[in-house]
C-alpha atoms as a PDB file:
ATOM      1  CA  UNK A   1       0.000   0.000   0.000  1.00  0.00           C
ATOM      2  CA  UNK A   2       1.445   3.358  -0.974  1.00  0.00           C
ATOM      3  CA  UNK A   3       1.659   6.378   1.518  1.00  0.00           C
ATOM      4  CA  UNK A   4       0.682   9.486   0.759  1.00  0.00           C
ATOM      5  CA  UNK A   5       3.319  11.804   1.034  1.00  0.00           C
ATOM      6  CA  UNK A   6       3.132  14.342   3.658  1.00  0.00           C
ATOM      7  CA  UNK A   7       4.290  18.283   2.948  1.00  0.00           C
ATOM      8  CA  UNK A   8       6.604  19.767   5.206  1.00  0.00           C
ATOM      9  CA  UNK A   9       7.652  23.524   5.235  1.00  0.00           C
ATOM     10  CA  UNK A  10      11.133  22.723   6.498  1.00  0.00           C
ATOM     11  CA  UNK A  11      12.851  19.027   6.812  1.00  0.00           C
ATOM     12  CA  UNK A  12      14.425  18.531   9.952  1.00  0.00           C
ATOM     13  CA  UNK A  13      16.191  15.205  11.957  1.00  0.00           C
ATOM     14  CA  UNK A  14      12.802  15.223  13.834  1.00  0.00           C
ATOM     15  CA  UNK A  15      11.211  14.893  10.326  1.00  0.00           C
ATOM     16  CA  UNK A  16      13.431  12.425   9.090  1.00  0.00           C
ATOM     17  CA  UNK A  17      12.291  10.037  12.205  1.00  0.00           C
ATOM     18  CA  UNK A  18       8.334  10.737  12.003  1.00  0.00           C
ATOM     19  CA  UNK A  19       8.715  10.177   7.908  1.00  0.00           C
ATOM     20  CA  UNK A  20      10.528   6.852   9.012  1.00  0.00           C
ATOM     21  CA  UNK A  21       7.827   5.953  12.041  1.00  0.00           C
ATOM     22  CA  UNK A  22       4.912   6.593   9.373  1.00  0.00           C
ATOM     23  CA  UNK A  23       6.173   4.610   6.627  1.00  0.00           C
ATOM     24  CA  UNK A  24       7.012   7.644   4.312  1.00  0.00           C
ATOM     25  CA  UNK A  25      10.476   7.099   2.087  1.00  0.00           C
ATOM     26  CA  UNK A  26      12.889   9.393   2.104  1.00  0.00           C
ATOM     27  CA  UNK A  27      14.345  11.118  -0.715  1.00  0.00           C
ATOM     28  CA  UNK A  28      17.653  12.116  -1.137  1.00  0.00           C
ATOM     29  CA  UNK A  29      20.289  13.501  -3.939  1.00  0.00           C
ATOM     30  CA  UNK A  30      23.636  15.258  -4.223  1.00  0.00           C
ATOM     31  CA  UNK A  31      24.454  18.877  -4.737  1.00  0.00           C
ATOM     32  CA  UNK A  32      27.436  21.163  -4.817  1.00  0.00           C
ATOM     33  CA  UNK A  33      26.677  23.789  -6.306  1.00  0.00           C
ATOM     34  CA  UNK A  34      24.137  26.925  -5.734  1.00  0.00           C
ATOM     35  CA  UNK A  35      22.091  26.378  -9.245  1.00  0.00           C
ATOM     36  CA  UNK A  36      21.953  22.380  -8.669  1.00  0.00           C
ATOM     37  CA  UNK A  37      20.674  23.033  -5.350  1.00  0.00           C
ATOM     38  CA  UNK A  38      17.568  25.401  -6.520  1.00  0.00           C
ATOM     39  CA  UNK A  39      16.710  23.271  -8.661  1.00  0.00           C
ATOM     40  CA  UNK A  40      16.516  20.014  -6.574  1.00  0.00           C
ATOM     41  CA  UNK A  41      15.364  21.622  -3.989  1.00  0.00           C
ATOM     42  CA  UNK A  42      12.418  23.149  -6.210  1.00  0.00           C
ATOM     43  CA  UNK A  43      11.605  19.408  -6.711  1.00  0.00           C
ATOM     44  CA  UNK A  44      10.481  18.361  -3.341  1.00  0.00           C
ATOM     45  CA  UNK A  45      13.399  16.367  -2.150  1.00  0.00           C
ATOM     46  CA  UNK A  46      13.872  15.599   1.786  1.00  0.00           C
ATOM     47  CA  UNK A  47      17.742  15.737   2.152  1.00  0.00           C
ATOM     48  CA  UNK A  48      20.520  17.399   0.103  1.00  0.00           C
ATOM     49  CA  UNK A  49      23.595  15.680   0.343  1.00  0.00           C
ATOM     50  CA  UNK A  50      26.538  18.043  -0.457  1.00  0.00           C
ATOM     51  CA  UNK A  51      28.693  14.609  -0.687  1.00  0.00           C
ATOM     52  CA  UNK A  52      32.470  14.243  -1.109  1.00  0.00           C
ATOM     53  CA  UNK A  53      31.996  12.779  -3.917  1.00  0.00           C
ATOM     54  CA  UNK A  54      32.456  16.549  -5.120  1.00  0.00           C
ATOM     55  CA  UNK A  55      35.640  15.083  -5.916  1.00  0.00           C
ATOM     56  CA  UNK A  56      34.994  13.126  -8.603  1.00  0.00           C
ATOM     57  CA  UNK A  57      31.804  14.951  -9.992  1.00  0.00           C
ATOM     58  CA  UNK A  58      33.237  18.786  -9.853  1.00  0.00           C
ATOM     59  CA  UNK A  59      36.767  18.334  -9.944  1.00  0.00           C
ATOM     60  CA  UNK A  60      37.757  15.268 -11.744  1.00  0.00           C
ATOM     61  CA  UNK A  61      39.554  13.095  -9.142  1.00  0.00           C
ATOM     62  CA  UNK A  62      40.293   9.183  -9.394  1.00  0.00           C
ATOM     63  CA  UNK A  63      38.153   9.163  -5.374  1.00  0.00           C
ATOM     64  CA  UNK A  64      37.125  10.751  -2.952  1.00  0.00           C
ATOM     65  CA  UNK A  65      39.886  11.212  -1.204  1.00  0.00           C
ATOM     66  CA  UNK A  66      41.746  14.441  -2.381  1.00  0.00           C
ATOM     67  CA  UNK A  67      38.963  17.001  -1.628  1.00  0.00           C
ATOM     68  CA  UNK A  68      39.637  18.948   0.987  1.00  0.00           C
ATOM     69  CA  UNK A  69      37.692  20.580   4.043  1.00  0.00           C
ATOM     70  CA  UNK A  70      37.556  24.553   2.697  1.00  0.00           C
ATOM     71  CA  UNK A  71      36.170  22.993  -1.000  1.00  0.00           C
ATOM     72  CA  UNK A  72      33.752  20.987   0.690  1.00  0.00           C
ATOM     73  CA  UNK A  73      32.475  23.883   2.583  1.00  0.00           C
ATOM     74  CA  UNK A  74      32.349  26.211  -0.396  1.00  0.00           C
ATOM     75  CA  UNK A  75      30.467  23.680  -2.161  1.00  0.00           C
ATOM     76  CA  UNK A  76      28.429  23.389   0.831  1.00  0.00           C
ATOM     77  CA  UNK A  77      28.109  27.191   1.958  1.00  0.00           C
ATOM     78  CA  UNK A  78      26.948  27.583  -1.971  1.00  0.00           C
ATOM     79  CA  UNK A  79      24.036  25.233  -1.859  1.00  0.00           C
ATOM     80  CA  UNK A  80      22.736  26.628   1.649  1.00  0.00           C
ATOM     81  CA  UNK A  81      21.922  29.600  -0.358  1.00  0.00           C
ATOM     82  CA  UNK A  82      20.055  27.618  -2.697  1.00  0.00           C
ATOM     83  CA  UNK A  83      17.888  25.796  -0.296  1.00  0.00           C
ATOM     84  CA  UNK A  84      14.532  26.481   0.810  1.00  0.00           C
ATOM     85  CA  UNK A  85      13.125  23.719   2.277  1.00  0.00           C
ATOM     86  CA  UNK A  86      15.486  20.046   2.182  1.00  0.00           C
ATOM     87  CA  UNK A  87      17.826  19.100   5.207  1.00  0.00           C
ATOM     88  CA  UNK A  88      21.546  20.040   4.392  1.00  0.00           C
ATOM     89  CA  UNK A  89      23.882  16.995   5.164  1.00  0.00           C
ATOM     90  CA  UNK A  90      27.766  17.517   4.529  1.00  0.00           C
ATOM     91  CA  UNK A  91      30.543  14.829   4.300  1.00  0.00           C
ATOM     92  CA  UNK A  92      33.535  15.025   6.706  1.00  0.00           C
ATOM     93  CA  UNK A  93      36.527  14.794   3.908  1.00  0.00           C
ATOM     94  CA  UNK A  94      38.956  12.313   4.268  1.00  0.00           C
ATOM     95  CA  UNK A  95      41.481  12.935   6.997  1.00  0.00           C
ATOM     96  CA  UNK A  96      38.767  15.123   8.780  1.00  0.00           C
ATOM     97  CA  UNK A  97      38.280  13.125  11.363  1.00  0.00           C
ATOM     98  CA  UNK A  98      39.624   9.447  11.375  1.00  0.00           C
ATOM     99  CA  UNK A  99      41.823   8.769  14.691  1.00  0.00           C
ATOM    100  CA  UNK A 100      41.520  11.555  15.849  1.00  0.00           C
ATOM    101  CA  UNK A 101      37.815  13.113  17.473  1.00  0.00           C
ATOM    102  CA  UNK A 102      39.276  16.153  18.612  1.00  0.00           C
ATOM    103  CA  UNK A 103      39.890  16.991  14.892  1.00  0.00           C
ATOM    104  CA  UNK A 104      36.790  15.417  13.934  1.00  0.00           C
ATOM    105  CA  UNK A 105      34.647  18.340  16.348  1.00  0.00           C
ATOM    106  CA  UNK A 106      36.650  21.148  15.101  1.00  0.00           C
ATOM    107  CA  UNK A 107      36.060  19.968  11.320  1.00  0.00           C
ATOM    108  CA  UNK A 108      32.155  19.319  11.864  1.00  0.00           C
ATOM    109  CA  UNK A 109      32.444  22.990  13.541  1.00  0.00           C
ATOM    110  CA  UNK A 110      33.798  24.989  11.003  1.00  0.00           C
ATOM    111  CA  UNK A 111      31.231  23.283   8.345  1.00  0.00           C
ATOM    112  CA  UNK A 112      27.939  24.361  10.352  1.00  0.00           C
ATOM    113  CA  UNK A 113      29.569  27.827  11.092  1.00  0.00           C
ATOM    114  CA  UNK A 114      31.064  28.590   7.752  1.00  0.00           C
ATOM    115  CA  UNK A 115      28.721  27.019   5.316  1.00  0.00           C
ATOM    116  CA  UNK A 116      25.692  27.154   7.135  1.00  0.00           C
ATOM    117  CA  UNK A 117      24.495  23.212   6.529  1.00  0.00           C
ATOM    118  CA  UNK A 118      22.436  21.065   8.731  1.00  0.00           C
ATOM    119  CA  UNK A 119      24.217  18.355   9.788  1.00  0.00           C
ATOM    120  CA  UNK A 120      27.472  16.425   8.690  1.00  0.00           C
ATOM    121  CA  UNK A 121      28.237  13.047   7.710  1.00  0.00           C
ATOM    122  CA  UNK A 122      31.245  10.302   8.029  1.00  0.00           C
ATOM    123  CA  UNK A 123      31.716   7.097   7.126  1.00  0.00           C
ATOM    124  CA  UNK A 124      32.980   4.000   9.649  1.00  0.00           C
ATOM    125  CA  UNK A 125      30.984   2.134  12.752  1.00  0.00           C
ATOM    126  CA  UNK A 126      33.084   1.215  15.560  1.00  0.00           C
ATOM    127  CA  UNK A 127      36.078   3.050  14.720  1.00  0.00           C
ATOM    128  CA  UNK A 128      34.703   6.126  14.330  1.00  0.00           C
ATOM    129  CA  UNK A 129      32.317   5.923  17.931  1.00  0.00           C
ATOM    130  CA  UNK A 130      34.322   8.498  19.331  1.00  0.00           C
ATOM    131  CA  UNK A 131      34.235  10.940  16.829  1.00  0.00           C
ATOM    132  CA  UNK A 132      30.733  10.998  16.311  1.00  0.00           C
ATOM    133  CA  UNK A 133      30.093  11.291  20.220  1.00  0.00           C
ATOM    134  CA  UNK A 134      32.561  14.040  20.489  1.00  0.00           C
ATOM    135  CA  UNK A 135      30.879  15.709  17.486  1.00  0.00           C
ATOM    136  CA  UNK A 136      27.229  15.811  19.069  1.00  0.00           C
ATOM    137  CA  UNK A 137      28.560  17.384  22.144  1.00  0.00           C
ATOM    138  CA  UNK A 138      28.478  20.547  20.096  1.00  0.00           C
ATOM    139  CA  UNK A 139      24.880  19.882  18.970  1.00  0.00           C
ATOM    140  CA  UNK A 140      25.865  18.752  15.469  1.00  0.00           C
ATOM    141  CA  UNK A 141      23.898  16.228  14.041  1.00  0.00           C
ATOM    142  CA  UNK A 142      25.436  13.152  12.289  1.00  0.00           C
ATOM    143  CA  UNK A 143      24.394  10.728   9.676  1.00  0.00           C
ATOM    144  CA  UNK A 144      26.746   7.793   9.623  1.00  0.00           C
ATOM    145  CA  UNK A 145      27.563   5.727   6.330  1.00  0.00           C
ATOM    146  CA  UNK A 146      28.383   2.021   6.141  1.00  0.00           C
ATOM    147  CA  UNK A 147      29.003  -0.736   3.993  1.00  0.00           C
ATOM    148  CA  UNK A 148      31.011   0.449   0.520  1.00  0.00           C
ATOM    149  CA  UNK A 149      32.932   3.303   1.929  1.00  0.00           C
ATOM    150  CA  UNK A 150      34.371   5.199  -0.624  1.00  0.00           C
ATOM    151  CA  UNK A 151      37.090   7.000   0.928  1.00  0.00           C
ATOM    152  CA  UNK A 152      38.249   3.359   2.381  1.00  0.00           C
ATOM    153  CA  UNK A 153      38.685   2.453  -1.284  1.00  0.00           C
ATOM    154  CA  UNK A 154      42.599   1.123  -0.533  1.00  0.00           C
ATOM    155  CA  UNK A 155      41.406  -0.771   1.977  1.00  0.00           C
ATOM    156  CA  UNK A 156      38.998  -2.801   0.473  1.00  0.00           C
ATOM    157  CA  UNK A 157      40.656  -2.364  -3.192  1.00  0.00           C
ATOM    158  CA  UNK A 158      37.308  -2.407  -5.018  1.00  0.00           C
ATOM    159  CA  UNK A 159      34.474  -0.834  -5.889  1.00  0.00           C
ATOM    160  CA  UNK A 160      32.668  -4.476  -5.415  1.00  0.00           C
ATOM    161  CA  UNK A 161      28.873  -5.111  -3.504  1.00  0.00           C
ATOM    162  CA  UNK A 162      30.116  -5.615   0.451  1.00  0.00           C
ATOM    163  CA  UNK A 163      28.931  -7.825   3.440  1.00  0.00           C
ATOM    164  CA  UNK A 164      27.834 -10.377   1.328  1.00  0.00           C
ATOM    165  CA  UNK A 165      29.741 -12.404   3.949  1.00  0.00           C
ATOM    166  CA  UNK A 166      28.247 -14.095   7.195  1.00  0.00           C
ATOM    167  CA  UNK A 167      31.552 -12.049   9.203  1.00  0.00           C
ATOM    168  CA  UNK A 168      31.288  -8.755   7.301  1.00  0.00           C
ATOM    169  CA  UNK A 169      27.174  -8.285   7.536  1.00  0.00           C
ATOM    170  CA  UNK A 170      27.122  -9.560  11.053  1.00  0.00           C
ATOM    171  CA  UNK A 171      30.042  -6.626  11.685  1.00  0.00           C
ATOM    172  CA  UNK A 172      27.825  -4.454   9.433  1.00  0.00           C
ATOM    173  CA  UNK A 173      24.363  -4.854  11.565  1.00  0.00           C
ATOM    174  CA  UNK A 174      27.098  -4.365  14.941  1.00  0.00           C
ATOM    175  CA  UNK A 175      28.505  -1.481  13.353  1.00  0.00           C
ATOM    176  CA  UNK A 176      24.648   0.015  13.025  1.00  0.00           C
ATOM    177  CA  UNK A 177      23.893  -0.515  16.220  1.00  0.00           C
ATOM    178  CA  UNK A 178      26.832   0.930  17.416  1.00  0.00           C
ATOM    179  CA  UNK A 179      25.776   4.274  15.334  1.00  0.00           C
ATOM    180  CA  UNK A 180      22.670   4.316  16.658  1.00  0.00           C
ATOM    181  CA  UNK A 181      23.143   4.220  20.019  1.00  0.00           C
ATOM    182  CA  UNK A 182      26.285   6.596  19.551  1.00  0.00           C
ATOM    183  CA  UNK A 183      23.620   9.237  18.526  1.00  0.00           C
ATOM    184  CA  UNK A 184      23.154   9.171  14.790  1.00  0.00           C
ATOM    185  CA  UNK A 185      20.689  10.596  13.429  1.00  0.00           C
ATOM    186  CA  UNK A 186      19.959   9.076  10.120  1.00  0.00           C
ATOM    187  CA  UNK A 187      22.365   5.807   8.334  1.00  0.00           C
ATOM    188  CA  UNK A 188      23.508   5.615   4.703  1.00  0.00           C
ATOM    189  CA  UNK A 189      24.045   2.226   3.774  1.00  0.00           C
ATOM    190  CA  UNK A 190      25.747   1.375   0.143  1.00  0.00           C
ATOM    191  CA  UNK A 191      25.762  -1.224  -2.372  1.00  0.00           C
ATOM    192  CA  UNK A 192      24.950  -4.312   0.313  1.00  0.00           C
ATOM    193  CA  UNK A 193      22.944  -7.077  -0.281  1.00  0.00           C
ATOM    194  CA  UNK A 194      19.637  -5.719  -0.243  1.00  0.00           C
ATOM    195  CA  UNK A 195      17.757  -8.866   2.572  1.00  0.00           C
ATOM    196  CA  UNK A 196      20.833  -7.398   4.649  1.00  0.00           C
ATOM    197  CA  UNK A 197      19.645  -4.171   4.307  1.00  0.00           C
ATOM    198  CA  UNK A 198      16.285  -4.190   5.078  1.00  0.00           C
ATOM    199  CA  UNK A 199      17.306  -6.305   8.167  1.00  0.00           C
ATOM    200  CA  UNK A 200      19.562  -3.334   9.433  1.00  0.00           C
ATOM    201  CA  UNK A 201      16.846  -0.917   8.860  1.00  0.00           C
ATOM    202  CA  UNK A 202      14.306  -3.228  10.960  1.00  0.00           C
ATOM    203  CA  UNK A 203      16.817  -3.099  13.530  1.00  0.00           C
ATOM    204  CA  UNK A 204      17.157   0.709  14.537  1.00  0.00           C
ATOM    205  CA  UNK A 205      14.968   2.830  14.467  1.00  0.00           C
ATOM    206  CA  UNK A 206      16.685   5.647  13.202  1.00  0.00           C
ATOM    207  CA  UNK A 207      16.191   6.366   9.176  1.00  0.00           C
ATOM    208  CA  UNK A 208      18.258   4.075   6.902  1.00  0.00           C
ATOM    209  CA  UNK A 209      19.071   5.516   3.444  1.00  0.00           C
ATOM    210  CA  UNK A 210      20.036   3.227   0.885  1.00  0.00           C
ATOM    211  CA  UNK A 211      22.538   3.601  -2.239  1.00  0.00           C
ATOM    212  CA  UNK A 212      22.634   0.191  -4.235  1.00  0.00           C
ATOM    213  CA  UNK A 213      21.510  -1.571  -0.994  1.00  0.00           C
ATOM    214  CA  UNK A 214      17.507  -2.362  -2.129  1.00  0.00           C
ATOM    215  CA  UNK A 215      14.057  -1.060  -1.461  1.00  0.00           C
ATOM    216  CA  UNK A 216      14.078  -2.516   1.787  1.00  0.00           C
ATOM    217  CA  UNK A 217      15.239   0.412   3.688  1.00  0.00           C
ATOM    218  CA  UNK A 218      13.769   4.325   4.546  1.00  0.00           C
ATOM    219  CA  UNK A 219      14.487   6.494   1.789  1.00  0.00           C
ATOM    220  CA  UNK A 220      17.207   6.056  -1.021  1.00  0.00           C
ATOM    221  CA  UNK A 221      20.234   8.653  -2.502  1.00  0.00           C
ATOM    222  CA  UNK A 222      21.733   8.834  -5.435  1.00  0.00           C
ATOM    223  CA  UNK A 223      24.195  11.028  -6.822  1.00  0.00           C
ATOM    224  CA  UNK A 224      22.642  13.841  -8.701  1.00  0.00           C
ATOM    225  CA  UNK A 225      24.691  14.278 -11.957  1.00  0.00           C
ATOM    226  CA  UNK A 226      24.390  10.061 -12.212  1.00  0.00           C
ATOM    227  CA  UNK A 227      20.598  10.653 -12.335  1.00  0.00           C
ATOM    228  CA  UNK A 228      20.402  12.660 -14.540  1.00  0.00           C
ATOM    229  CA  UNK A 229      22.706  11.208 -16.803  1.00  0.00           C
ATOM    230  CA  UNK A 230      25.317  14.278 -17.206  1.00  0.00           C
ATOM    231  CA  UNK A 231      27.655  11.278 -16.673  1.00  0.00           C
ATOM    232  CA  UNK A 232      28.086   8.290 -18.906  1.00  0.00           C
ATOM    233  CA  UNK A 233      30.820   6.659 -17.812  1.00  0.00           C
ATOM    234  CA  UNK A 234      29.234   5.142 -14.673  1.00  0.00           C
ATOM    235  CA  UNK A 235      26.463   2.659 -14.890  1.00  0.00           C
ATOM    236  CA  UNK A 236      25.923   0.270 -11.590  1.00  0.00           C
ATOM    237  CA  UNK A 237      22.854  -1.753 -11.412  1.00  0.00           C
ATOM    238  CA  UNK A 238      21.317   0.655  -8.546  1.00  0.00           C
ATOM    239  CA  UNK A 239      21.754   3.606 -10.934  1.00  0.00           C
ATOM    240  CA  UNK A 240      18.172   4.568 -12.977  1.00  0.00           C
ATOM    241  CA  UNK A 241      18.661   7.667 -15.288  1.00  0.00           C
ATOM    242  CA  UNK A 242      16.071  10.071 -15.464  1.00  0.00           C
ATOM    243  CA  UNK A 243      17.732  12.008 -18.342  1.00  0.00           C
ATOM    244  CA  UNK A 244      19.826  11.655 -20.551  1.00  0.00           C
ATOM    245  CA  UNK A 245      21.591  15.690 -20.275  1.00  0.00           C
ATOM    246  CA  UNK A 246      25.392  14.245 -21.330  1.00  0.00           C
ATOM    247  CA  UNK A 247      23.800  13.917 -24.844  1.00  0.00           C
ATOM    248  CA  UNK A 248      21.502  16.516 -24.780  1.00  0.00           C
ATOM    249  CA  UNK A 249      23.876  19.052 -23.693  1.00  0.00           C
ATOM    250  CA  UNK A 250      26.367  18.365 -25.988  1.00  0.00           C
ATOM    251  CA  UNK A 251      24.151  18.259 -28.913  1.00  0.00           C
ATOM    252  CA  UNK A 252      23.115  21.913 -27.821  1.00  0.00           C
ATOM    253  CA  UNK A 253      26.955  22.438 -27.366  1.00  0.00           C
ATOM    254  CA  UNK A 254      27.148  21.714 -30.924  1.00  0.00           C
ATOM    255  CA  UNK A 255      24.481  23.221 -32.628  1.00  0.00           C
ATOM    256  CA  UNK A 256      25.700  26.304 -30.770  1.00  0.00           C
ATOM    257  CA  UNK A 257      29.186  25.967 -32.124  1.00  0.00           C
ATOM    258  CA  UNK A 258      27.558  25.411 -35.843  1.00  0.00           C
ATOM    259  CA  UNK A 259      25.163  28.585 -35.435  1.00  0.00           C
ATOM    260  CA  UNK A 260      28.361  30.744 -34.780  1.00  0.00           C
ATOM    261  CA  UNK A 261      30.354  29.342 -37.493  1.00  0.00           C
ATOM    262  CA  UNK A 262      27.620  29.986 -40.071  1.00  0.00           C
ATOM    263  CA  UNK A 263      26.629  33.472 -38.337  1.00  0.00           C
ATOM    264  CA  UNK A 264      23.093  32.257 -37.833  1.00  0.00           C
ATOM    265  CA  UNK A 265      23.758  33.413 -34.236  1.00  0.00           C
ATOM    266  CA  UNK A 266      23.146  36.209 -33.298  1.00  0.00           C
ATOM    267  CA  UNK A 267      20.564  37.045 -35.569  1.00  0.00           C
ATOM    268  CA  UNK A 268      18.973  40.755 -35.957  1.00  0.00           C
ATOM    269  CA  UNK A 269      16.511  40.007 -33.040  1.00  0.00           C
ATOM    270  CA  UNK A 270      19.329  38.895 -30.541  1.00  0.00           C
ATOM    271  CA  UNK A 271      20.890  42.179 -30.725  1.00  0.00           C
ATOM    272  CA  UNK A 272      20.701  45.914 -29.908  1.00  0.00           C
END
């Protein structure tokens, strides 16, 4: 049975929970940028995710990995300004806060102060317990991320589905837990077998956002540009195009180009 969806003037954690307690899904997508933003935002999504994978998508690294904490919140500080309505959710960068939580409150700090954004976000389970506690001291809330973690990449030396294990999904469903009781507000899980997500998501009660990981869970993400097909390179099973803007866009590139080189553009009614 479908749920209706319910219109809220501003989504919040709180929101998050009661869409999760009434059996609405969650929607979620990336942004980095002020125009992206206005425009998803202008379609009704829940949560932006201003997500580190900024790296990739905006400035054409291998991973995640090289971005660093003043790009991620000038992407982020950009698409606060764009945003009427959807929760604001920023990735900790790499190095941000791994090891160390005193580092980890200080980097969460100077994202909510100097972009503005709602909450952060950070991959890891137990490892990472201290930094997320240490974060909410300040009143910051935090969405945690498990299974593919991207900027673990040399670790696990693939892209591949994870926990399809007994060991790794029983660490997985620990590792939620763990998150939840640390504080989390909301859970991303990606590309995991989707009976293992759903099982997670029965587990807490907190939201569970899925990326590859089934319909099982609370809400799914997916990265924005993916979506709507400004990329072409990347095409994982969990990925459903709504455009196709790569070839668009560069068919408008070129009829541009062609307009100017026969001086069809501009004509005598796009000029003074």
């Amino acid at each position: 049975m479908s749920v209706a969806k319910k219109e809220f003037k501003k989504v919040t954690t709180h929101v998050l929970q009661e869409m999760k307690r009434t059996g609405e899904k969650i929607s979620m997508l990336t942004a980095y940028d002020y125009t992206m933003a206005k425009i998803v935002d202008n379609g009704g999504i829940d949560v932006i995710l201003v997500g580190d994978s900024a790296s990739n998508v905006m400035h054409g690294h291998e991973t995640t990995l090289p971005i660093t904490l003043s790009q991620m919140i000038d992407h982020a500080a950009a698409v606060v300004r764009a945003v009427d309505r959807a929760l604001v959710v920023v990735d900790l960068p790499f190095g941000t806060y791994q090891g160390n939580s005193k580092e980890a409150l200080n980097s969460a700090i100077r994202i909510m102060k100097e972009s503005g954004a709602h909450a952060v976000k950070l991959e890891g389970g137990k490892e990472v317990k201290e930094s997320i506690e240490r974060i909410l001291t300040a009143g910051i809330p935090v969405m945690g991320h498990l299974g593919l973690m991207p900027q673990s990449i040399y670790k696990f030396g693939t892209y591949n589905v994870r926990a399809k294990e007994e060991e790794e999904a029983d660490k997985l469903i620990e590792d939620a837990l763990i998150l939840e009781k640390s504080g989390c507000f909301a859970l991303v899980l990606e590309k995991i077998p989707a009976n293992l997500a759903e099982k997670v998501s029965k587990s807490v009660t907190i939201p569970v956002i899925g990326i590859g990981a089934g319909g099982g869970v609370d809400g799914q993400v997916l990265v924005t540009h993916d979506m709507m097909g400004m990329t072409h390179e990347f095409s994982p099973r969990f990925l459903r195009r709504y455009l196709n803007l790569y070839t668009e866009m560069t068919e408008a590139v070129k009829h541009y180009v062609s307009d100017i080189k026969s001086k069809d553009f501009p004509n005598s009614n796009e000029q003074y």
